[in-house]
PDB file of N, CA and C in Angstrom:
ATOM      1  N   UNK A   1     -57.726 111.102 178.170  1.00  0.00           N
ATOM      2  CA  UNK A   1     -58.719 111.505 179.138  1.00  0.00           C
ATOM      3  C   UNK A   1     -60.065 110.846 178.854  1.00  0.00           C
ATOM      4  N   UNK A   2     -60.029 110.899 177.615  1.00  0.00           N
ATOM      5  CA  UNK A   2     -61.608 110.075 177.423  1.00  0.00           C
ATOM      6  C   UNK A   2     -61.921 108.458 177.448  1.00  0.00           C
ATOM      7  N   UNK A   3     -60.344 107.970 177.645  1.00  0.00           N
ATOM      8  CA  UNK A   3     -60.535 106.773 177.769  1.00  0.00           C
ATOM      9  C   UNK A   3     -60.586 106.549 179.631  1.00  0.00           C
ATOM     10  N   UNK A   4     -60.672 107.391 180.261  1.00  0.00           N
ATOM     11  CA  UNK A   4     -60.669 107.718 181.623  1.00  0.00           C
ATOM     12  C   UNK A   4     -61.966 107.306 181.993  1.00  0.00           C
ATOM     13  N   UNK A   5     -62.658 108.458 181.518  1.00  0.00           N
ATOM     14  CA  UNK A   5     -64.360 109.002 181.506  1.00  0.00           C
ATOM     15  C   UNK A   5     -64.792 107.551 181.067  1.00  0.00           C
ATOM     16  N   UNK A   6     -64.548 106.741 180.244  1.00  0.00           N
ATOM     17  CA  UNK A   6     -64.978 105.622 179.717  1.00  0.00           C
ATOM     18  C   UNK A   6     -64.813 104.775 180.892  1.00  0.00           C
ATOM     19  N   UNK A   7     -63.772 104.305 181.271  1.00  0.00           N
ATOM     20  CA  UNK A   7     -63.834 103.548 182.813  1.00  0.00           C
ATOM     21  C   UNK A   7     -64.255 104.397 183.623  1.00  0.00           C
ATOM     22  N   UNK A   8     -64.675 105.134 184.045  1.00  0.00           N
ATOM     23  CA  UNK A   8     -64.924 105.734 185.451  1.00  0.00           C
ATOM     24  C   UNK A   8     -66.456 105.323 185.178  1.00  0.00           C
ATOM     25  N   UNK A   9     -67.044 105.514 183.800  1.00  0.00           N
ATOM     26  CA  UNK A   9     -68.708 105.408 183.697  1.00  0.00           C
ATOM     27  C   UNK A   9     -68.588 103.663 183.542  1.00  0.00           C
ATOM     28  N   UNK A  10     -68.169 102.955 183.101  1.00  0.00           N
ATOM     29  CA  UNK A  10     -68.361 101.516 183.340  1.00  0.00           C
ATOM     30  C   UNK A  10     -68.033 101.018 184.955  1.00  0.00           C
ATOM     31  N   UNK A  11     -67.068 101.880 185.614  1.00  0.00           N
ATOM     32  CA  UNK A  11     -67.017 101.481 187.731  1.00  0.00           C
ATOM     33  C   UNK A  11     -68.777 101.891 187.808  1.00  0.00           C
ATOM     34  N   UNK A  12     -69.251 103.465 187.298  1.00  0.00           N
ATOM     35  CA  UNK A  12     -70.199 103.780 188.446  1.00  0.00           C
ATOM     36  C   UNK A  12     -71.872 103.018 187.381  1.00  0.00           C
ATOM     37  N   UNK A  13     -71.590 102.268 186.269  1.00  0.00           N
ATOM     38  CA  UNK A  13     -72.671 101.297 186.052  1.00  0.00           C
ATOM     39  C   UNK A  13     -72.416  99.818 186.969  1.00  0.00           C
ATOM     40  N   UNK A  14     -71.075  99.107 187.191  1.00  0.00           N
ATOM     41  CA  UNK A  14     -71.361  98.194 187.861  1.00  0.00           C
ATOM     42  C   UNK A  14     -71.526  98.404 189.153  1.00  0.00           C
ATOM     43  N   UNK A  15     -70.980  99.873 189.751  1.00  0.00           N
ATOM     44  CA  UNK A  15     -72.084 100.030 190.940  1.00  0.00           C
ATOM     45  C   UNK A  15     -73.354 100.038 191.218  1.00  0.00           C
ATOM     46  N   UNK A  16     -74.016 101.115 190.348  1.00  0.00           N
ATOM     47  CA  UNK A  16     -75.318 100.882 189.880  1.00  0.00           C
ATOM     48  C   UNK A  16     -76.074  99.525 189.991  1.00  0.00           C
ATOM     49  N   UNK A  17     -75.340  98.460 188.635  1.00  0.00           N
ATOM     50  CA  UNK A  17     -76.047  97.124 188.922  1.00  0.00           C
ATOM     51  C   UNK A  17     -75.950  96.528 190.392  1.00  0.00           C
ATOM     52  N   UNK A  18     -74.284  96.569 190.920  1.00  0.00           N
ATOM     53  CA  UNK A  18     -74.392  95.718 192.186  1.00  0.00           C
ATOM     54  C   UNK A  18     -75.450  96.389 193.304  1.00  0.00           C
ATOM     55  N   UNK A  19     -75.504  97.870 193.116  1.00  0.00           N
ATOM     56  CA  UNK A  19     -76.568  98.038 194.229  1.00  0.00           C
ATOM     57  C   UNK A  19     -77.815  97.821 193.887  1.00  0.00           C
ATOM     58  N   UNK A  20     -78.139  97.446 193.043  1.00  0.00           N
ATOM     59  CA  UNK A  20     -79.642  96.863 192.682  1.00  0.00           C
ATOM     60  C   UNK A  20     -79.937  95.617 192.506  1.00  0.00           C
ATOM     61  N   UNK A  21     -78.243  94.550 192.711  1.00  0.00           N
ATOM     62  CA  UNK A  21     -78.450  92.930 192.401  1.00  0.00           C
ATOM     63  C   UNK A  21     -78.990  93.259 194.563  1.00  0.00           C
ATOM     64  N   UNK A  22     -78.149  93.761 195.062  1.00  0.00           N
ATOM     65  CA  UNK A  22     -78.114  93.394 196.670  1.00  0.00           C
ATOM     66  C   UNK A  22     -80.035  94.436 197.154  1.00  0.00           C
ATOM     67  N   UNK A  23     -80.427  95.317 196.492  1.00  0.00           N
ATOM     68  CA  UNK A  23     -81.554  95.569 196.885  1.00  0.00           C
ATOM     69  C   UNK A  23     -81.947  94.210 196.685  1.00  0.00           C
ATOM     70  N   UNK A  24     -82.522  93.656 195.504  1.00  0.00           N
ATOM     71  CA  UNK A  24     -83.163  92.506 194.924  1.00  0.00           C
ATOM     72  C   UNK A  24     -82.897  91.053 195.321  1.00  0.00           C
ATOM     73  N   UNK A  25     -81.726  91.224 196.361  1.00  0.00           N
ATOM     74  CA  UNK A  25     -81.579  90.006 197.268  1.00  0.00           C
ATOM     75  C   UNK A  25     -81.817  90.422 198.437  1.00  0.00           C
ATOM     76  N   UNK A  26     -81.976  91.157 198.815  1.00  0.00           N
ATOM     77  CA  UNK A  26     -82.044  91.236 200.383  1.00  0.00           C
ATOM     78  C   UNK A  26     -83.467  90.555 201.103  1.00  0.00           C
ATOM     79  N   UNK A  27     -84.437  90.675 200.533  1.00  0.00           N
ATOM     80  CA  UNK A  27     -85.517  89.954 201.000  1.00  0.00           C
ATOM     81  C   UNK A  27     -85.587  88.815 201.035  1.00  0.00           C
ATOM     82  N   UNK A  28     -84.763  88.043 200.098  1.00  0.00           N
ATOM     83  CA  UNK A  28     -84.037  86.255 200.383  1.00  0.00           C
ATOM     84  C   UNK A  28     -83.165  86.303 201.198  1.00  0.00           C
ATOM     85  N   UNK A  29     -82.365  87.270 202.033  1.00  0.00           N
ATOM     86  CA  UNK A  29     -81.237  86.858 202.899  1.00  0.00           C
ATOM     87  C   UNK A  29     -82.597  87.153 204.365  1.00  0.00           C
ATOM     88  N   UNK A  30     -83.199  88.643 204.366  1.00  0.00           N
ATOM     89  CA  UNK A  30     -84.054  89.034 205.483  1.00  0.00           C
ATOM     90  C   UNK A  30     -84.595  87.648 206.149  1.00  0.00           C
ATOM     91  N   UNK A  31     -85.546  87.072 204.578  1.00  0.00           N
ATOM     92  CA  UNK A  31     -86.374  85.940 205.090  1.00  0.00           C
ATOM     93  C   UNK A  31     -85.843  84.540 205.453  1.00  0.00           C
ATOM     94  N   UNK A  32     -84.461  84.441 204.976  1.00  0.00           N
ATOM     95  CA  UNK A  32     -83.857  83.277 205.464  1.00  0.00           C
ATOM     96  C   UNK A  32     -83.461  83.613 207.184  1.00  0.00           C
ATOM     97  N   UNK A  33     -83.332  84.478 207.170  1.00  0.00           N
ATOM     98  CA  UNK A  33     -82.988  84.858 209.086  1.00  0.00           C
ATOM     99  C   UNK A  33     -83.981  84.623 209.762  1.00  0.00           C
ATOM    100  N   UNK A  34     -85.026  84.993 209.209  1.00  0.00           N
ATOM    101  CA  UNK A  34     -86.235  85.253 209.517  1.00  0.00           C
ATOM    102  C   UNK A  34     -87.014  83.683 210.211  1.00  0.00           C
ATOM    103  N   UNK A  35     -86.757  83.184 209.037  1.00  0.00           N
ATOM    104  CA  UNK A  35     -87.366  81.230 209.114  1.00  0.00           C
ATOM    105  C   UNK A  35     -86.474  81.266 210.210  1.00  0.00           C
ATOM    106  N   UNK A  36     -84.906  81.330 209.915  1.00  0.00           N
ATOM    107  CA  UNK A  36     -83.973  80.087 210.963  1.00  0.00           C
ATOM    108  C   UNK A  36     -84.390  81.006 212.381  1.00  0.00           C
ATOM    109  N   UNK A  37     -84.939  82.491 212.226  1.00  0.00           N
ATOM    110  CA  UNK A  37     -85.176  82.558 214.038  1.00  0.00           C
ATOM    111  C   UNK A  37     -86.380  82.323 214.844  1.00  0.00           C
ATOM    112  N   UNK A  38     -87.416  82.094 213.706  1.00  0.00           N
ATOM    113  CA  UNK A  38     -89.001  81.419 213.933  1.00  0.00           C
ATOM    114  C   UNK A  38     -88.274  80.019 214.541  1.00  0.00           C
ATOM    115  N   UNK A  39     -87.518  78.804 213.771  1.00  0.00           N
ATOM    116  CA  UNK A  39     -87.184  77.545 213.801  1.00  0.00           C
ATOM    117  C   UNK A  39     -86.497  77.594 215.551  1.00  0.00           C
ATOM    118  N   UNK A  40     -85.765  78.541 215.670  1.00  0.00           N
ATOM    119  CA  UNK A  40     -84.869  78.457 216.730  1.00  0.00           C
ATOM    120  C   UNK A  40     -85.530  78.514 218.173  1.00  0.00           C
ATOM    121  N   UNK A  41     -86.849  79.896 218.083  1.00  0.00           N
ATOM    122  CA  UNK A  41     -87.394  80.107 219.187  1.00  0.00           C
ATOM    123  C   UNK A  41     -88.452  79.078 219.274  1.00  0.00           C
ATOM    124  N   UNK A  42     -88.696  78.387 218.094  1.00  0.00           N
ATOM    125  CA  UNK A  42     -90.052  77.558 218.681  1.00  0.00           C
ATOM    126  C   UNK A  42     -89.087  76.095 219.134  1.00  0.00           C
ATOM    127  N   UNK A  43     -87.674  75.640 218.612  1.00  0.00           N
ATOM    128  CA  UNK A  43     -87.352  75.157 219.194  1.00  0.00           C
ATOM    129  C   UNK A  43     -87.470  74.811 220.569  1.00  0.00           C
ATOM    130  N   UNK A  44     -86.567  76.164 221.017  1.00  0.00           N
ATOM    131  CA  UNK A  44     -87.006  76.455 222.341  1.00  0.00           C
ATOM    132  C   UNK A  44     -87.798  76.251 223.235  1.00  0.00           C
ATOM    133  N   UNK A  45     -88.562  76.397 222.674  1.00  0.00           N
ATOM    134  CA  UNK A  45     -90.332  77.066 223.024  1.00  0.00           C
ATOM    135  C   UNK A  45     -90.921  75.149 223.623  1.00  0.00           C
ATOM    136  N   UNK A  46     -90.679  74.538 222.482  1.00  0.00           N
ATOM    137  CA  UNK A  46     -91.024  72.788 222.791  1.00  0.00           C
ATOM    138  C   UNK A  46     -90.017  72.179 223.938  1.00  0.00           C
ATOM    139  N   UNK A  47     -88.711  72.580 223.640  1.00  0.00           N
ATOM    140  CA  UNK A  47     -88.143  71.801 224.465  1.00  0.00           C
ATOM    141  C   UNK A  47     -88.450  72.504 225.898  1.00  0.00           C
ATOM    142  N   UNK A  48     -88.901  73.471 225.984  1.00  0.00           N
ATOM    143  CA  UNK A  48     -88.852  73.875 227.545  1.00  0.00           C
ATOM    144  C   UNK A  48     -90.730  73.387 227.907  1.00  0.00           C
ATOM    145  N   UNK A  49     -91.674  73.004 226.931  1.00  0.00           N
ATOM    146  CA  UNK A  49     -92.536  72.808 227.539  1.00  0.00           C
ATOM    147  C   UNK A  49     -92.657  71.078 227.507  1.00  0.00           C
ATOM    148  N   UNK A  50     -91.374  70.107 226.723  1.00  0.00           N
ATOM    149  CA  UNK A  50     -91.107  69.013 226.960  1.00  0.00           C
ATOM    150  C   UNK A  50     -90.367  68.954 228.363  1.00  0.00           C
ATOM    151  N   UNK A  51     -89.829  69.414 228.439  1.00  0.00           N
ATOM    152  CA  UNK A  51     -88.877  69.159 230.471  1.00  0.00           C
ATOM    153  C   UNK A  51     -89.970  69.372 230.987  1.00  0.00           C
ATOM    154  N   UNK A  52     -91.048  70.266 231.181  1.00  0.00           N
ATOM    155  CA  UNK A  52     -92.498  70.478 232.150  1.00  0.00           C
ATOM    156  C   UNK A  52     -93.373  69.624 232.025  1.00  0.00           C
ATOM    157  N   UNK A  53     -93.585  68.980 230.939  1.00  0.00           N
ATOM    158  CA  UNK A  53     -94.595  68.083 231.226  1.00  0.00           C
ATOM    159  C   UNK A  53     -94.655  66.364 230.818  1.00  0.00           C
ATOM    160  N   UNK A  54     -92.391  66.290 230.531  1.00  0.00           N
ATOM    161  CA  UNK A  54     -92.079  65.200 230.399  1.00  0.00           C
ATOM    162  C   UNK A  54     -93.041  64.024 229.061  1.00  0.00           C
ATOM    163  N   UNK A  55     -92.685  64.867 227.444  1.00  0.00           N
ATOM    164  CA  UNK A  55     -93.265  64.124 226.842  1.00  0.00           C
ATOM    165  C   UNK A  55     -92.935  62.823 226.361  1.00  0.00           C
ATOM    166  N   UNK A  56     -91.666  63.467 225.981  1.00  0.00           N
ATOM    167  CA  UNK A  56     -90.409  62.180 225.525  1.00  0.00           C
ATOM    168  C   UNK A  56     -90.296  61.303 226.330  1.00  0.00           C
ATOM    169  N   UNK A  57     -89.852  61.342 227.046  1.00  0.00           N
ATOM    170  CA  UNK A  57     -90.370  60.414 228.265  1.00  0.00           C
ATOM    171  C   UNK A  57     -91.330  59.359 228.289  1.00  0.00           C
ATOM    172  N   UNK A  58     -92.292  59.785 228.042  1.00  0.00           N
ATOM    173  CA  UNK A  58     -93.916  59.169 228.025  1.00  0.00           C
ATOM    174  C   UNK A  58     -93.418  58.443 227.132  1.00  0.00           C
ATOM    175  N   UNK A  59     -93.160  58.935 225.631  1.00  0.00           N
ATOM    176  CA  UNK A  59     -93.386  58.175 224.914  1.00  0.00           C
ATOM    177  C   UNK A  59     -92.483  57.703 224.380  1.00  0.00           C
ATOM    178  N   UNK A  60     -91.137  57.612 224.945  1.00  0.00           N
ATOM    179  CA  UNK A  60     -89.968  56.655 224.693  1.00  0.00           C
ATOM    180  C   UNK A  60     -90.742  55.356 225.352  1.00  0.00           C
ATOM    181  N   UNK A  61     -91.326  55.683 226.386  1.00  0.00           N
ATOM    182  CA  UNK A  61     -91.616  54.066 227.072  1.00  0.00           C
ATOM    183  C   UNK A  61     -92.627  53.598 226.884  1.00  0.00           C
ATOM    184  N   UNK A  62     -93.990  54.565 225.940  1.00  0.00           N
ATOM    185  CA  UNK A  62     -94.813  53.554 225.461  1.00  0.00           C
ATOM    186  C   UNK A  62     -94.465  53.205 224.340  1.00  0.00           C
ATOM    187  N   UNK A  63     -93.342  53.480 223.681  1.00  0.00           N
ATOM    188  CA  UNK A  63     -92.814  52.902 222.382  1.00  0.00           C
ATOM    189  C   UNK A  63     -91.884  51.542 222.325  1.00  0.00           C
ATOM    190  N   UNK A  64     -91.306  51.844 223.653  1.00  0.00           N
ATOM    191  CA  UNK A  64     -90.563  50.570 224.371  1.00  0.00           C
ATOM    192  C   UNK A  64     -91.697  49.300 224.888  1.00  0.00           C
ATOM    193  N   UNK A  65     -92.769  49.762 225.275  1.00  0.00           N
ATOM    194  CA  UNK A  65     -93.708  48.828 225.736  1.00  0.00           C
ATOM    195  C   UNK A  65     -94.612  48.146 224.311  1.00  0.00           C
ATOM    196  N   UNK A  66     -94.713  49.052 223.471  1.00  0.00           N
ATOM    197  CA  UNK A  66     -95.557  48.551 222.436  1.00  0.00           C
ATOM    198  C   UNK A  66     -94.325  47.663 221.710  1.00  0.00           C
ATOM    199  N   UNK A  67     -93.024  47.757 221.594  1.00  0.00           N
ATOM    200  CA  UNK A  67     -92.145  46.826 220.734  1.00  0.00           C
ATOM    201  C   UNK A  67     -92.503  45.849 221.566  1.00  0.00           C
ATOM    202  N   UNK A  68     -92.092  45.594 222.864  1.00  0.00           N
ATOM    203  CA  UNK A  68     -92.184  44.674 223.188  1.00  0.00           C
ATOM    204  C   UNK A  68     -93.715  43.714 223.729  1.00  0.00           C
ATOM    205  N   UNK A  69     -94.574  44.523 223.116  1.00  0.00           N
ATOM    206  CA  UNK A  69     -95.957  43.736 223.092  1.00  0.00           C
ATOM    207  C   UNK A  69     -95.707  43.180 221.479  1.00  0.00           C
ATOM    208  N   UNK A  70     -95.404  43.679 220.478  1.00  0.00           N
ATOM    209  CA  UNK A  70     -95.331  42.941 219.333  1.00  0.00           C
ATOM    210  C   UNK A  70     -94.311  42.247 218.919  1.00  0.00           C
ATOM    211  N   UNK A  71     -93.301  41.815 219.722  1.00  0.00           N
ATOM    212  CA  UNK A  71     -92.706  40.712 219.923  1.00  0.00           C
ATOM    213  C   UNK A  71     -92.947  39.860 220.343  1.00  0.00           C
ATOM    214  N   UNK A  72     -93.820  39.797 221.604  1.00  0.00           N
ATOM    215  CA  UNK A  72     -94.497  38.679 221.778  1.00  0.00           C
ATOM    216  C   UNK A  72     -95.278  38.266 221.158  1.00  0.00           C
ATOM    217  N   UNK A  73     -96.371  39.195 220.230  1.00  0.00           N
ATOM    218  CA  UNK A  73     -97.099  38.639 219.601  1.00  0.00           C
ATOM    219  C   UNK A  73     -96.729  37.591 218.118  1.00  0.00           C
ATOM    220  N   UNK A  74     -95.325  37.992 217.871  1.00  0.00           N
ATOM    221  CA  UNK A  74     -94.284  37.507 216.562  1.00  0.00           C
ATOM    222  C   UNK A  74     -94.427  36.330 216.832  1.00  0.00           C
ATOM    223  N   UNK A  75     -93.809  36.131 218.563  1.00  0.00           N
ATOM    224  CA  UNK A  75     -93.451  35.105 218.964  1.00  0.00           C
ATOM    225  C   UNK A  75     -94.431  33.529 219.826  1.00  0.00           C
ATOM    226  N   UNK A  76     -95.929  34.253 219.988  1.00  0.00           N
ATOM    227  CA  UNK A  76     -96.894  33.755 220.193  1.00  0.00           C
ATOM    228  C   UNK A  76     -97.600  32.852 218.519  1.00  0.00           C
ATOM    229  N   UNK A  77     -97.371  33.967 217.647  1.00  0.00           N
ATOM    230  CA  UNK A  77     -97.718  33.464 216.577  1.00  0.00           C
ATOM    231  C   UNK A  77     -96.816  32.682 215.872  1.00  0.00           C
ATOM    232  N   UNK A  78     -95.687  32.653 215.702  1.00  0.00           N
ATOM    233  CA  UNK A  78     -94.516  31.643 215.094  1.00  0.00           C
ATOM    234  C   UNK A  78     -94.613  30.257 216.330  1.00  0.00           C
ATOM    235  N   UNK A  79     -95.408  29.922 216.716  1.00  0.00           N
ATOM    236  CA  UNK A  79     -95.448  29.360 218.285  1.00  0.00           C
ATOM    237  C   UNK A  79     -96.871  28.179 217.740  1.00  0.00           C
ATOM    238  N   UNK A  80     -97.902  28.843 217.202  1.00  0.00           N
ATOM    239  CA  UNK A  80     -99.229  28.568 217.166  1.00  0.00           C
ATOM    240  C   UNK A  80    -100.012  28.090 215.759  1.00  0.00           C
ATOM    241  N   UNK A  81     -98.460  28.606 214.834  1.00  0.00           N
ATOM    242  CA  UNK A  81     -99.351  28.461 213.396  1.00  0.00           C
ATOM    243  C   UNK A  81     -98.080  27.397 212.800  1.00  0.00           C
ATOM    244  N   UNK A  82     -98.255  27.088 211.627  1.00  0.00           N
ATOM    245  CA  UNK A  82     -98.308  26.128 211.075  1.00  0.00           C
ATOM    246  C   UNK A  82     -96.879  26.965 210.171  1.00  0.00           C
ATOM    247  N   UNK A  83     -96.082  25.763 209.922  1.00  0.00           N
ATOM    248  CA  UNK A  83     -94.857  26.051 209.252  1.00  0.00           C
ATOM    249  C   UNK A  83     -95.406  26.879 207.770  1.00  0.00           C
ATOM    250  N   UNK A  84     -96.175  26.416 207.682  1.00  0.00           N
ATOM    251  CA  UNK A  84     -96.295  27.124 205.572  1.00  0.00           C
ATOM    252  C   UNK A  84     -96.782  28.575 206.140  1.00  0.00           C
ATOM    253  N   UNK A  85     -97.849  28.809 207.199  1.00  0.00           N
ATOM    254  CA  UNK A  85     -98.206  30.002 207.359  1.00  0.00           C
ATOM    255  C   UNK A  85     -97.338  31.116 207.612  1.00  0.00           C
ATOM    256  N   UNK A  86     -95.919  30.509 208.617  1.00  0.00           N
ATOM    257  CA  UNK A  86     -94.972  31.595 208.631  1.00  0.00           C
ATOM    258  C   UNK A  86     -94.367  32.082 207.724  1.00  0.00           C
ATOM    259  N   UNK A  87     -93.771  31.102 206.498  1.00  0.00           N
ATOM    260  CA  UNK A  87     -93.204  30.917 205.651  1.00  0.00           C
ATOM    261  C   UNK A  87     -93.602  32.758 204.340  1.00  0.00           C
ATOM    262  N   UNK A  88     -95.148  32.380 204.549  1.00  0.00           N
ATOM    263  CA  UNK A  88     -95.837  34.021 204.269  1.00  0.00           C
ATOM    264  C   UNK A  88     -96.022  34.795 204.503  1.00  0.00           C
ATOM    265  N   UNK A  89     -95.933  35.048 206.606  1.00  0.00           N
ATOM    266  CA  UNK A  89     -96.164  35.924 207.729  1.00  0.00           C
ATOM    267  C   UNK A  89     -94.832  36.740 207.487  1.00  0.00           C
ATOM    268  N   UNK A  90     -93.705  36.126 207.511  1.00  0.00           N
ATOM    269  CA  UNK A  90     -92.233  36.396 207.799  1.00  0.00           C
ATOM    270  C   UNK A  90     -91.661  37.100 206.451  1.00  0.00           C
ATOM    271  N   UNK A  91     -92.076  37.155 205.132  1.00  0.00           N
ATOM    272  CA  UNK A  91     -91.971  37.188 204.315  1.00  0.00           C
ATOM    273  C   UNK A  91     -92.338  38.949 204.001  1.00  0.00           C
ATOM    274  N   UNK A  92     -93.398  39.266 204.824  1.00  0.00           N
ATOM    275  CA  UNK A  92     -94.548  40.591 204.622  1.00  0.00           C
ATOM    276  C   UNK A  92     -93.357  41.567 205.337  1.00  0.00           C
ATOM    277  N   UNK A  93     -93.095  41.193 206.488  1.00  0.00           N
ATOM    278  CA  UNK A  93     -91.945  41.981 207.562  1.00  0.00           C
ATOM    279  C   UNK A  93     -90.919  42.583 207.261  1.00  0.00           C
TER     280      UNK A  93
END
């Protein structure tokens, strides 16, 4: 019998500990929900005020317009300067 009492008090200490490992985590699981539902609604939140006022958009094509202004300029300058100068221009890139 007393080797009974001996396990029954070592079950209700690792209860003990496990309910005090899961108090002592719960504010790392709370706050991880917490971030990913801040992350989710502001998601949201951009992409619906990107469809209204079409940002991406904008600036997919001034990003498309500026490559292709500094291609020409690659190509204005490999055009205008002197073989040794590219040789150092092309080199930086």
């Amino acid at each position: 019998m007393l080797h009974l009492n001996i396990i029954g008090n070592k079950i209700k200490t690792l209860k003990f500990v496990g309910g005090i490992a899961i108090l002592l985590s719960a504010p790392i699981v709370l706050t991880t929900f917490f971030i990913i539902a801040i992350g989710i609604s502001l998601n949201v939140g951009l992409n619906t005020l990107d469809n209204e006022m079409g940002l991406s958009a904008s600036l997919k094509e001034k990003l498309r317009i500026a490559l292709e202004q500094e291609q020409r300029i690659k190509e204005w300058n490999s055009q205008h300067t002197s073989l040794f100068f590219n040789l150092f221009s092309n080199a930086s890139s």
